[in-house]
N, C-alpha and C. Protein backbone atom coordinates (compact mmCIF):
# COMPACT_ATOMS: atom_id res chain seq x y z
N UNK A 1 23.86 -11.50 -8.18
CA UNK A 1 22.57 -12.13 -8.40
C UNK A 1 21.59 -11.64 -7.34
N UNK A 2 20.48 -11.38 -7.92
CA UNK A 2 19.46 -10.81 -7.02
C UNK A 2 18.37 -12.03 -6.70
N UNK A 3 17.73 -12.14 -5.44
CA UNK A 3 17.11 -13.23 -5.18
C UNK A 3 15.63 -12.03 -5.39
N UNK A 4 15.57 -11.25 -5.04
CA UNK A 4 14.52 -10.49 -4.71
C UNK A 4 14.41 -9.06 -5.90
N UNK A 5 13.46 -9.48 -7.21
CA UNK A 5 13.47 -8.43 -8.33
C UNK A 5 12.06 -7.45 -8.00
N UNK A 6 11.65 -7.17 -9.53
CA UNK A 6 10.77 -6.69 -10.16
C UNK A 6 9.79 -7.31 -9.94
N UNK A 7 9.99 -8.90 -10.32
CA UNK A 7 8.73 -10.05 -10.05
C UNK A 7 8.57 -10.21 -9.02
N UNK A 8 9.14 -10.36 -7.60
CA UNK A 8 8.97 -10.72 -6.75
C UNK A 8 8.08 -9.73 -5.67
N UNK A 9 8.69 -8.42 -6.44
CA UNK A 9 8.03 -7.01 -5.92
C UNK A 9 6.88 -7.35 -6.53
N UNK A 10 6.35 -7.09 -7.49
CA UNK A 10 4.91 -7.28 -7.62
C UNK A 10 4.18 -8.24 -7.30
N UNK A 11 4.68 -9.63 -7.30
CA UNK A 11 3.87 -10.65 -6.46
C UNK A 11 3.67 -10.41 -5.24
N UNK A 12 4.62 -9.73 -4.03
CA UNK A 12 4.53 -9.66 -2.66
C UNK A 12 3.26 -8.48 -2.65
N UNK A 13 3.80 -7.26 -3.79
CA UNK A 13 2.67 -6.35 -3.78
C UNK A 13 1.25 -6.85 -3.99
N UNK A 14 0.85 -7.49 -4.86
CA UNK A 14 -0.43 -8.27 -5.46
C UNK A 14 -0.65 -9.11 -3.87
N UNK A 15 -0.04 -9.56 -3.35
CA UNK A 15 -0.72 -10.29 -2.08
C UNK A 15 -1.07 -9.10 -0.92
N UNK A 16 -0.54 -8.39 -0.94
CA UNK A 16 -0.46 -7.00 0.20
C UNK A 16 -1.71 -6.17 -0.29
N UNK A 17 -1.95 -6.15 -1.50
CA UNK A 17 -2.79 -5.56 -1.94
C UNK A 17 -4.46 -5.85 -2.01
N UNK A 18 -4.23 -7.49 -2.40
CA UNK A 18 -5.42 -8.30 -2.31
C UNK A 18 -5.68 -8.47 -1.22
N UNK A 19 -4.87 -8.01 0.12
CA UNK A 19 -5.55 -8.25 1.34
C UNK A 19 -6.21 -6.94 1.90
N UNK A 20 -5.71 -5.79 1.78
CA UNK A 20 -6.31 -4.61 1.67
C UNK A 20 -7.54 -4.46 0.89
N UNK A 21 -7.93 -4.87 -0.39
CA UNK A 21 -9.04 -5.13 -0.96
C UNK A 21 -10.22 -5.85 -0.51
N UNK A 22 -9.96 -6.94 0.09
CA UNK A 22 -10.50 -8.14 1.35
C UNK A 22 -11.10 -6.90 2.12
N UNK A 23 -10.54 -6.41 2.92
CA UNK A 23 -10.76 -5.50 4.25
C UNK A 23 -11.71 -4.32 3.58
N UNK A 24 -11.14 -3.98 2.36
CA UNK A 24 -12.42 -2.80 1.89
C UNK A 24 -13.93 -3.59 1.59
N UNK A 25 -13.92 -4.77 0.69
CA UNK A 25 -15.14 -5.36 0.89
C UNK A 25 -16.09 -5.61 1.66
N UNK A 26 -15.12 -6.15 2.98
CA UNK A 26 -15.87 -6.33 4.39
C UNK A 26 -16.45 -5.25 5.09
N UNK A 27 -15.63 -4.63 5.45
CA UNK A 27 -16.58 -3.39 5.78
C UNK A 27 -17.24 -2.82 5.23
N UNK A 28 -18.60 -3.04 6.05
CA UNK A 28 -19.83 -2.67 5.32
C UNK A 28 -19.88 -0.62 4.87
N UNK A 29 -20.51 -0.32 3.26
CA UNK A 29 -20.41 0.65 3.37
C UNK A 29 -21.13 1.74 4.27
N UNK A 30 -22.06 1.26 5.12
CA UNK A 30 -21.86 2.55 6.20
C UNK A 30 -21.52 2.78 7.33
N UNK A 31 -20.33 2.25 7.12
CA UNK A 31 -19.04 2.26 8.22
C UNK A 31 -17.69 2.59 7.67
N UNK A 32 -18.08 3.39 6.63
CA UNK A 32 -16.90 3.72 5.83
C UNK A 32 -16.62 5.46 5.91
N UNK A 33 -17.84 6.07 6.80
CA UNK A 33 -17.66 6.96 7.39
C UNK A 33 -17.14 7.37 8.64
N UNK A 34 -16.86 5.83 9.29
CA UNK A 34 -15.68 5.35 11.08
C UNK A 34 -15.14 6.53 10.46
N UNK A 35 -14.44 6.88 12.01
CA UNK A 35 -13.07 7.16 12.23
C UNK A 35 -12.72 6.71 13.78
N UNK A 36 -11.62 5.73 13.73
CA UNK A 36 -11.21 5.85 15.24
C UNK A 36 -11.10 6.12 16.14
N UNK A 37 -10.39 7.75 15.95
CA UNK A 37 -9.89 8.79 16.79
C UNK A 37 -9.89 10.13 15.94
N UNK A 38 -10.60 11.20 17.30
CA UNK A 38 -10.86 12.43 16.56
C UNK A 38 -9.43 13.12 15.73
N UNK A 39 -9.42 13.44 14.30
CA UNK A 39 -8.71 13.49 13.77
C UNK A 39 -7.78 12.53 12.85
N UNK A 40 -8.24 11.25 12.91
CA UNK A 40 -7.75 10.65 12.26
C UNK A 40 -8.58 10.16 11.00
N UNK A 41 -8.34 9.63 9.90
CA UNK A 41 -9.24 9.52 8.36
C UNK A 41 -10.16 8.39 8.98
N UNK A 42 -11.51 8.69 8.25
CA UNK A 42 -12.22 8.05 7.90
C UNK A 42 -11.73 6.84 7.05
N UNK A 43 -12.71 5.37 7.52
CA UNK A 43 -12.22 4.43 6.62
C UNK A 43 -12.08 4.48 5.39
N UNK A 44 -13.25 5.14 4.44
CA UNK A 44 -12.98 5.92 3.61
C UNK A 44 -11.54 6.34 2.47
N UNK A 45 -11.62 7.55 3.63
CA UNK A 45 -9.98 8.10 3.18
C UNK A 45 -8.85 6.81 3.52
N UNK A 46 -9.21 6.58 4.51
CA UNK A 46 -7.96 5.52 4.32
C UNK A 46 -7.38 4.64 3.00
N UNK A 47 -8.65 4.21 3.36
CA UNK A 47 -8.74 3.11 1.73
C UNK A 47 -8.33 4.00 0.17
N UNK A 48 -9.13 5.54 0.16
CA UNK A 48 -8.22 5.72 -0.67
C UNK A 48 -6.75 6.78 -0.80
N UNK A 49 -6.07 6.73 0.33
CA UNK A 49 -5.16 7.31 0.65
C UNK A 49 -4.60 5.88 0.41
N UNK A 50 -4.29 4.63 1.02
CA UNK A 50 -3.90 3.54 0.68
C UNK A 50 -4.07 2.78 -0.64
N UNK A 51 -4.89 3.25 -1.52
CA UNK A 51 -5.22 3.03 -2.98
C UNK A 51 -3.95 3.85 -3.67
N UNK A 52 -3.77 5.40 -3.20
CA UNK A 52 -2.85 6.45 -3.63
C UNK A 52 -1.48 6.00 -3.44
N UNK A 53 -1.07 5.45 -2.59
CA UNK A 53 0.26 5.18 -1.66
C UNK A 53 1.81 4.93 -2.24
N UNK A 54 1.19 3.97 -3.59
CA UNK A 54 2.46 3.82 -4.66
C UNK A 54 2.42 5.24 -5.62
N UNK A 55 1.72 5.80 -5.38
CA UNK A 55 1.98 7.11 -6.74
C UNK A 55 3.64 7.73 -6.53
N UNK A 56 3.81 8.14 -5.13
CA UNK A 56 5.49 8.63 -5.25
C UNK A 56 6.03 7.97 -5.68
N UNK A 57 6.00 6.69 -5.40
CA UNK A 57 6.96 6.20 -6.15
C UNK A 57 7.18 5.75 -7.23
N UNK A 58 5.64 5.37 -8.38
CA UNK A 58 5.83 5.75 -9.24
C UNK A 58 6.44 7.05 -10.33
N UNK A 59 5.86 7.98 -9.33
CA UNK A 59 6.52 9.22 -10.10
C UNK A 59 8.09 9.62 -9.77
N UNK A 60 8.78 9.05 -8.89
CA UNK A 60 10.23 8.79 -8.55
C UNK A 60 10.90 8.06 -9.94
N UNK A 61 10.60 6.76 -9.74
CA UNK A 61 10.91 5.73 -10.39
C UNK A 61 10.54 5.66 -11.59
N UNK A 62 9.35 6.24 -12.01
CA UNK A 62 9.40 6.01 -13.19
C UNK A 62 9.42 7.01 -14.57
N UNK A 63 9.90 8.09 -13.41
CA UNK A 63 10.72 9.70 -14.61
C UNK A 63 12.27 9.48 -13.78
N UNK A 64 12.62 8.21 -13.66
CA UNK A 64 14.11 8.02 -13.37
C UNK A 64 14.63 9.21 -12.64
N UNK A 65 14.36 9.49 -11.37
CA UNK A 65 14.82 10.23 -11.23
C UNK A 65 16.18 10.28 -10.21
N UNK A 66 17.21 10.86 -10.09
CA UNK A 66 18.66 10.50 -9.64
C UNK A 66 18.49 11.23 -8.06
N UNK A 67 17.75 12.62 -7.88
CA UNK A 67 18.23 13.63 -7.43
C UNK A 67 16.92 13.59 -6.25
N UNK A 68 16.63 13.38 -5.08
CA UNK A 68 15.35 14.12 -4.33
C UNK A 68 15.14 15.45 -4.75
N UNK A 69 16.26 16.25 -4.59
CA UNK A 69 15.95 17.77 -4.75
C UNK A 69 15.29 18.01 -6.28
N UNK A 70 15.14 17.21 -7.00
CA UNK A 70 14.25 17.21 -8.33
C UNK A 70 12.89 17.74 -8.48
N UNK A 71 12.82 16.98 -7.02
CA UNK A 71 11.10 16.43 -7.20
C UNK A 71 10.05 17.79 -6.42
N UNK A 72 9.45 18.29 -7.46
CA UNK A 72 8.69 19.25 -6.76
C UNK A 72 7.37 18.78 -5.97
N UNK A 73 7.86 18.76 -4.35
CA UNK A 73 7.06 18.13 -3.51
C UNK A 73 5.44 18.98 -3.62
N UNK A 74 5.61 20.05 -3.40
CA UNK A 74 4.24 20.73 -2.89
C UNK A 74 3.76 20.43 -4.81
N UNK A 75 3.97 20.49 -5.16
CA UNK A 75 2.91 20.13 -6.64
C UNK A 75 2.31 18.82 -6.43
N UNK A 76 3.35 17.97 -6.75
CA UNK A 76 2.95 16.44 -6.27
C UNK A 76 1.88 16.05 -5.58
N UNK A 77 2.23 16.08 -4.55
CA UNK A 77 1.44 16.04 -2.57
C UNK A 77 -0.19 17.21 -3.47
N UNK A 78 -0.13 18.10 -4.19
CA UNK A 78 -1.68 18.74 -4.55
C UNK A 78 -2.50 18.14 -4.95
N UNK A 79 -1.70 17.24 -6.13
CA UNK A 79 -2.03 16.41 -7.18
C UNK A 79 -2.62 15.36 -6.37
N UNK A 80 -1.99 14.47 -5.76
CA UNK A 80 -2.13 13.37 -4.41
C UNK A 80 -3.26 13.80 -3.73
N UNK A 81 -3.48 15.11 -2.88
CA UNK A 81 -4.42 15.54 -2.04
C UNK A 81 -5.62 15.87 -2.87
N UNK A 82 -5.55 16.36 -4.13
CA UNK A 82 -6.62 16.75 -4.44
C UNK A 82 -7.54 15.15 -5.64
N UNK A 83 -6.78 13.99 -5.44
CA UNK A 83 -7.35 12.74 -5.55
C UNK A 83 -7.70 11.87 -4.74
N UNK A 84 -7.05 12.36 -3.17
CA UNK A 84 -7.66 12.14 -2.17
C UNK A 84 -8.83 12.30 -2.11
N UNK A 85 -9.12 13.48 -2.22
CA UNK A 85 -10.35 14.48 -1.84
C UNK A 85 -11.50 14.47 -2.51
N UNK A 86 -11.52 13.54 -3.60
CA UNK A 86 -12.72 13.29 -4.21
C UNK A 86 -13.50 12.36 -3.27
N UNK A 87 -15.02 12.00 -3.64
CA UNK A 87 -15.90 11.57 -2.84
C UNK A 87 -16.10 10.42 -3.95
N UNK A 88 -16.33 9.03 -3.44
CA UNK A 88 -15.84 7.97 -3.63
C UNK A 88 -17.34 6.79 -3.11
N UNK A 89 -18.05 5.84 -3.71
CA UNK A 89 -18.89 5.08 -3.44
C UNK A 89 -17.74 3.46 -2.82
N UNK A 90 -18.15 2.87 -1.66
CA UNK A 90 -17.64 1.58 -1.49
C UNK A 90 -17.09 1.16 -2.83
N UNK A 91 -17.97 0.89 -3.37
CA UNK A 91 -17.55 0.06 -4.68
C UNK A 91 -16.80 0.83 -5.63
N UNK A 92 -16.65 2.41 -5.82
CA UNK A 92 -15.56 3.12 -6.68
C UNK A 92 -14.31 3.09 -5.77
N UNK A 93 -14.41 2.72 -4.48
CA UNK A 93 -13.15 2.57 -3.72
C UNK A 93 -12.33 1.18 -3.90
N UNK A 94 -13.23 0.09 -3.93
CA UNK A 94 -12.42 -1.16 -4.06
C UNK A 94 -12.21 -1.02 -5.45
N UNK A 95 -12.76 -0.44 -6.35
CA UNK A 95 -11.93 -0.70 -7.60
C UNK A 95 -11.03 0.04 -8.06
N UNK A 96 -10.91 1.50 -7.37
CA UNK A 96 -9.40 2.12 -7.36
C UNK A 96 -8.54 1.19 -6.95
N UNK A 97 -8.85 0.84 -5.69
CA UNK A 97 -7.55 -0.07 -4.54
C UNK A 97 -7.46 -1.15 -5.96
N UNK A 98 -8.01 -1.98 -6.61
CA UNK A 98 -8.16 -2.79 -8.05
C UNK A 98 -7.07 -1.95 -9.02
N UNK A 99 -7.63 -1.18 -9.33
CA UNK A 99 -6.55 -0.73 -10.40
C UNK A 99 -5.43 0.16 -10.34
N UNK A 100 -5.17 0.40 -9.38
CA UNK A 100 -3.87 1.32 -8.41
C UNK A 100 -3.05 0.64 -8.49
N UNK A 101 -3.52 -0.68 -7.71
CA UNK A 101 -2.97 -2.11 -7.00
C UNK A 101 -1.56 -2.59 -8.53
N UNK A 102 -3.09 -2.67 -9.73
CA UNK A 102 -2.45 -3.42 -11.04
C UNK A 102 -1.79 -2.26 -11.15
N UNK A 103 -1.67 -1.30 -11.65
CA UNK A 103 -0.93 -0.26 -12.31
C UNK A 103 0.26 -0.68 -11.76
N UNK A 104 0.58 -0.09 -10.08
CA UNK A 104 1.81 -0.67 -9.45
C UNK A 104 2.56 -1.73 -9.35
N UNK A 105 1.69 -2.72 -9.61
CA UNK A 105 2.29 -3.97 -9.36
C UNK A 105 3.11 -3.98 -11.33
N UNK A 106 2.25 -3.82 -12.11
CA UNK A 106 2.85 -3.85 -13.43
C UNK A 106 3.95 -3.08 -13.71
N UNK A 107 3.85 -2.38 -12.79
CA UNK A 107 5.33 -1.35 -13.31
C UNK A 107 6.56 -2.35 -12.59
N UNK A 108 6.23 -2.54 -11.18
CA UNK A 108 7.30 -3.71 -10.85
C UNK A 108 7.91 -4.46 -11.35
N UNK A 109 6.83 -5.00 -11.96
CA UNK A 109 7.42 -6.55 -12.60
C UNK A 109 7.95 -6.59 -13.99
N UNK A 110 8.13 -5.15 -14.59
CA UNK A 110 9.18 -5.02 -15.58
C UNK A 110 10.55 -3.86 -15.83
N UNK A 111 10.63 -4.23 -14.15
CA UNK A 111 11.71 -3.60 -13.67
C UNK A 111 12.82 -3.99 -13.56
N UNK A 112 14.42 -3.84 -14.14
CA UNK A 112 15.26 -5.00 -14.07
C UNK A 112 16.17 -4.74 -12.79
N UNK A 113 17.32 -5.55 -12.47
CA UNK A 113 17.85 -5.62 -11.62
C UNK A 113 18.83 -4.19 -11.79
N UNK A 114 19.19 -4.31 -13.08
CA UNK A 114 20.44 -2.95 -13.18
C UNK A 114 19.62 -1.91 -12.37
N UNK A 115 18.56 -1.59 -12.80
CA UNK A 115 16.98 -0.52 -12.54
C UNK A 115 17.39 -0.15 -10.72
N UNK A 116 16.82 -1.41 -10.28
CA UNK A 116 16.66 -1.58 -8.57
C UNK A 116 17.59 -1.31 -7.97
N UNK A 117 18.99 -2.00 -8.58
CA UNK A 117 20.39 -1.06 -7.84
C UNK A 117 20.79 0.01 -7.97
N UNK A 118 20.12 0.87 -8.49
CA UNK A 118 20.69 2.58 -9.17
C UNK A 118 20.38 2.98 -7.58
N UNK A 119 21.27 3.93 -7.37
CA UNK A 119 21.12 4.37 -5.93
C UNK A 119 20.53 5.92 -6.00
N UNK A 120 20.06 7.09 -5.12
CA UNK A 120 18.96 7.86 -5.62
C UNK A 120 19.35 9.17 -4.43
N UNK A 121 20.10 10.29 -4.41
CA UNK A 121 20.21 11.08 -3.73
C UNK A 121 18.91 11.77 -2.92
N UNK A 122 19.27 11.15 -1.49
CA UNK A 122 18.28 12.12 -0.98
C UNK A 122 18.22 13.25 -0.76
N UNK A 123 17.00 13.89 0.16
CA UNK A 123 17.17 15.39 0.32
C UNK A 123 18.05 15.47 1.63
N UNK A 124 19.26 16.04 1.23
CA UNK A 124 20.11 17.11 1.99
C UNK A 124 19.73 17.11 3.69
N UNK A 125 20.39 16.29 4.69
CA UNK A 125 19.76 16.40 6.10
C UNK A 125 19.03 14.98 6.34
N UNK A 126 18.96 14.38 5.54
CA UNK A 126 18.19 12.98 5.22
C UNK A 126 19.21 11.88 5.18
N UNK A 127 18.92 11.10 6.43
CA UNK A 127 20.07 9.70 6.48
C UNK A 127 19.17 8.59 6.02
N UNK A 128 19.76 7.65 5.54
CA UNK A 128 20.61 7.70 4.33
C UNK A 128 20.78 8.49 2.98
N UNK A 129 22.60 9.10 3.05
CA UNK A 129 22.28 9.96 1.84
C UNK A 129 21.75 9.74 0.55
N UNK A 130 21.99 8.46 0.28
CA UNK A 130 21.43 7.70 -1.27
C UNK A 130 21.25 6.79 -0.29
N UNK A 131 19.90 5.68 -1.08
CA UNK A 131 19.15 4.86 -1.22
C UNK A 131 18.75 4.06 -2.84
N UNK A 132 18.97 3.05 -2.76
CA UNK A 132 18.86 1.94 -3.86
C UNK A 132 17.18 2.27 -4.47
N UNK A 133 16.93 1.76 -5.55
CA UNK A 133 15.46 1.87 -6.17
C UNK A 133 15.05 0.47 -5.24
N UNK A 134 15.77 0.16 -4.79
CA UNK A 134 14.64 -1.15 -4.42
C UNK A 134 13.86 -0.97 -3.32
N UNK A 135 15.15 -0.73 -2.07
CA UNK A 135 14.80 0.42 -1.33
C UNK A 135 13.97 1.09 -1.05
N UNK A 136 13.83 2.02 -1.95
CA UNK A 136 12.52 2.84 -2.16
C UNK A 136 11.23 2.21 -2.61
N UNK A 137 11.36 1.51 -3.85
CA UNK A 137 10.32 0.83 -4.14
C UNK A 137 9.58 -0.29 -2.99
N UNK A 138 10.41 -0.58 -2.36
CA UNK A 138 9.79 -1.22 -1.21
C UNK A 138 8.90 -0.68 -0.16
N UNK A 139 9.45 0.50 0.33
CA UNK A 139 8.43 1.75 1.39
C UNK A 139 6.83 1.32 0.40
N UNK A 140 6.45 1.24 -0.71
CA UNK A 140 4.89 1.58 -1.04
C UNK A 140 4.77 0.41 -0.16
N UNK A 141 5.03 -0.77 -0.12
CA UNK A 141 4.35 -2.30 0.44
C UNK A 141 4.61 -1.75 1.82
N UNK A 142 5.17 -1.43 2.37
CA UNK A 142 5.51 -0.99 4.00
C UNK A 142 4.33 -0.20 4.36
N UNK A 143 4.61 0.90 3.17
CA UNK A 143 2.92 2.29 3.58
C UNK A 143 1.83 1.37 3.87
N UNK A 144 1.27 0.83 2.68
CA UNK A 144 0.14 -0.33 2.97
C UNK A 144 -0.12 -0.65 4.26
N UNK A 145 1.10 -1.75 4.06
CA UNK A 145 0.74 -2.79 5.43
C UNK A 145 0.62 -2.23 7.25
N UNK A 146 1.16 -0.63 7.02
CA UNK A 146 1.19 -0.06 7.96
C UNK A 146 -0.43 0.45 8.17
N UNK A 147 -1.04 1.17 7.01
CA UNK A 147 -2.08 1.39 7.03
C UNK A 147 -3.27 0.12 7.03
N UNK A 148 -2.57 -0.87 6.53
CA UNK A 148 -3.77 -1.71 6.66
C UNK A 148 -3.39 -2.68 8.04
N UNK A 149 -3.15 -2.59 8.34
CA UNK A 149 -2.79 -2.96 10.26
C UNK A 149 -3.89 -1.96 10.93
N UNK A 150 -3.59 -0.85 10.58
CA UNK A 150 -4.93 0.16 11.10
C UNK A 150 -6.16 -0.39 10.83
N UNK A 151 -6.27 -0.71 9.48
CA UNK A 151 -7.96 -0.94 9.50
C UNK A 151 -8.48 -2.40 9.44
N UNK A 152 -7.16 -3.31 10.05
CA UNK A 152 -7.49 -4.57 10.80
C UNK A 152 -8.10 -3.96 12.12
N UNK A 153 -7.60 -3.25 13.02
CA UNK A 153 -8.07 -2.43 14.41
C UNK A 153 -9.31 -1.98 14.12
N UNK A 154 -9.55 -1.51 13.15
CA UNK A 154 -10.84 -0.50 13.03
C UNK A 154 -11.97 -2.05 12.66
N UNK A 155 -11.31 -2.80 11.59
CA UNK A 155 -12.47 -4.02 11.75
C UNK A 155 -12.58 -4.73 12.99
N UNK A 156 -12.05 -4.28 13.94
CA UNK A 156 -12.58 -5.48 15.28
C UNK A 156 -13.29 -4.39 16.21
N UNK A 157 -12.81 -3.07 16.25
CA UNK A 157 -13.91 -2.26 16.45
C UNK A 157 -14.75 -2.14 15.98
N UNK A 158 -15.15 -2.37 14.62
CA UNK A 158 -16.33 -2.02 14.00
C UNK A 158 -17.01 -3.92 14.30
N UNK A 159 -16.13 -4.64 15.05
CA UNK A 159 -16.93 -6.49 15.75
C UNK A 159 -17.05 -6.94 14.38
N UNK A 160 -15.78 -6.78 13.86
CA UNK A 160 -15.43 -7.76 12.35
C UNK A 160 -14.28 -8.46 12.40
N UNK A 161 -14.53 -9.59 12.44
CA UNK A 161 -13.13 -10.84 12.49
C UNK A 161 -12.37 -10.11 11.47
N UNK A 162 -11.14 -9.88 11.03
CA UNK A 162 -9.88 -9.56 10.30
C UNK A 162 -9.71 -11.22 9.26
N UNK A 163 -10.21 -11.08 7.97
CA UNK A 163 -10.13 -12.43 7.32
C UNK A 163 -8.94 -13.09 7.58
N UNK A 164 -7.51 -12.19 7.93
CA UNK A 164 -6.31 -12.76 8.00
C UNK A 164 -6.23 -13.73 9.06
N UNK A 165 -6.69 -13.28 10.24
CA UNK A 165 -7.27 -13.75 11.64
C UNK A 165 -7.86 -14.90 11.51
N UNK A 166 -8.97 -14.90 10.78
CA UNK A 166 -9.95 -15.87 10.48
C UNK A 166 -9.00 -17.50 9.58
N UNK A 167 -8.65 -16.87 8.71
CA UNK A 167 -7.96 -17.87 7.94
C UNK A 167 -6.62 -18.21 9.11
N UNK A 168 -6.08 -17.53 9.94
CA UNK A 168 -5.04 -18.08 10.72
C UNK A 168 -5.74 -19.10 11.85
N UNK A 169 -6.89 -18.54 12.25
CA UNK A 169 -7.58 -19.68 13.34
C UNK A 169 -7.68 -20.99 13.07
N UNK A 170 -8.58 -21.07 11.25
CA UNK A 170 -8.76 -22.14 10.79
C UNK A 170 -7.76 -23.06 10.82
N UNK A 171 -6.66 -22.42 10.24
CA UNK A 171 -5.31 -23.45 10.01
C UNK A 171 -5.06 -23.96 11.21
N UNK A 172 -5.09 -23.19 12.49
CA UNK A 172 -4.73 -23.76 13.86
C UNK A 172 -5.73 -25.26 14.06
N UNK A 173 -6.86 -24.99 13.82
CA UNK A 173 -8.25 -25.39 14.50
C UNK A 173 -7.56 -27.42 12.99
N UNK A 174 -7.55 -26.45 12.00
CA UNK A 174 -7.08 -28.07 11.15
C UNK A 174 -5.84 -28.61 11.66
N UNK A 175 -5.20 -28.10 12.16
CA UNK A 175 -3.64 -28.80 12.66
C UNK A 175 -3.73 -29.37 14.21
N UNK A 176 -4.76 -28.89 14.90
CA UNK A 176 -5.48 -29.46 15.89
C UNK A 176 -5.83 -30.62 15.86
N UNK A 177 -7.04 -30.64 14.62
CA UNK A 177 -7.66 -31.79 14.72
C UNK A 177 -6.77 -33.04 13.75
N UNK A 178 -5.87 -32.57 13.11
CA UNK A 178 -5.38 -33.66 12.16
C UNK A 178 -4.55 -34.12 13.51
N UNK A 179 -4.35 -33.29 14.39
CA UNK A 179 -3.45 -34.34 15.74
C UNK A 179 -3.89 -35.14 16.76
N UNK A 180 -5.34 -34.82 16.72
CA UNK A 180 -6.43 -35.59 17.25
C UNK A 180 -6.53 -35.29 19.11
């Protein structure tokens, strides 16, 4: 018995996602040309490099695939880079991160358990040699939250409360006063 499916993956995703969406709203669009540190993406790219983030693994998972050595990386990663690389308005960005978000999350949630336990040869030199679909399917919510930890940093540099922040104060500030 699995406590943790298809559904649960896309609900955790849909919250990971809707908070990344939050953070693209807030920042105002002309600060979506930031970058932190020389060499690192523009908020921008971030947002839609983090819009992109589930595509491997859609295209893993969902041409079933058994084998890493299958997967023709440098095609892929072109395909990926060269949807990166388009030029993008605030508002065509939050609604990629919008419909990326759904695409991924829908494929989750009609994913069955037999599905998630199939285990998945990696590439050759790569520990662990196999890895579970769940496994894998899990790294897209990890990519995210890794990237959107970044552009919590970049909103307090750019002197923007982090809504997560904000909504965690409040709760403090009500559990305060309900103790009087």
């Amino acid at each position: 018995m699995t406590y943790y499916g298809g559904k649960e993956m896309a609900d955790a995703f849909r919250t990971v996602r809707g908070n990344t969406v939050k953070i693209a709203e807030e920042i105002p669009e002309d600060k979506y040309g930031f970058s932190a540190a020389p060499g690192t993406r523009t908020v921008a790219q971030m947002l839609v490099h983090t819009a992109l983030g589930p595509t491997f693994q859609l295209h893993v998972q969902g041409n079933k695939i058994t084998d890493m050595t299958a997967v023709n990386f440098p095609e892929l990663f072109q395909k990926i880079g060269a949807e990166e690389g388009k030029s993008r308005t605030k508002a065509e960005i939050v609604a990629f991160l919008k419909s990326e978000g759904d695409r991924f999350a829908s494929f989750l949630e009609g994913l069955q358990e037999s599905f998630l336990a199939e285990t998945v040869a990696m590439m050759p030199g790569t520990g662990p040699a196999r890895k579970s679909r769940l496994e894998m399917l899990l790294s897209a919510k990890e990519h995210e939250m890794h990237h959107r930890a970044q552009l919590m940093l970049i909103e307090r540099m750019l002197d923007i409360g982090p809504h997560l922040t904000r909504q965690f104060q409040e709760r403090m500030a009500a559990q305060a006063a309900s103790r009087g």
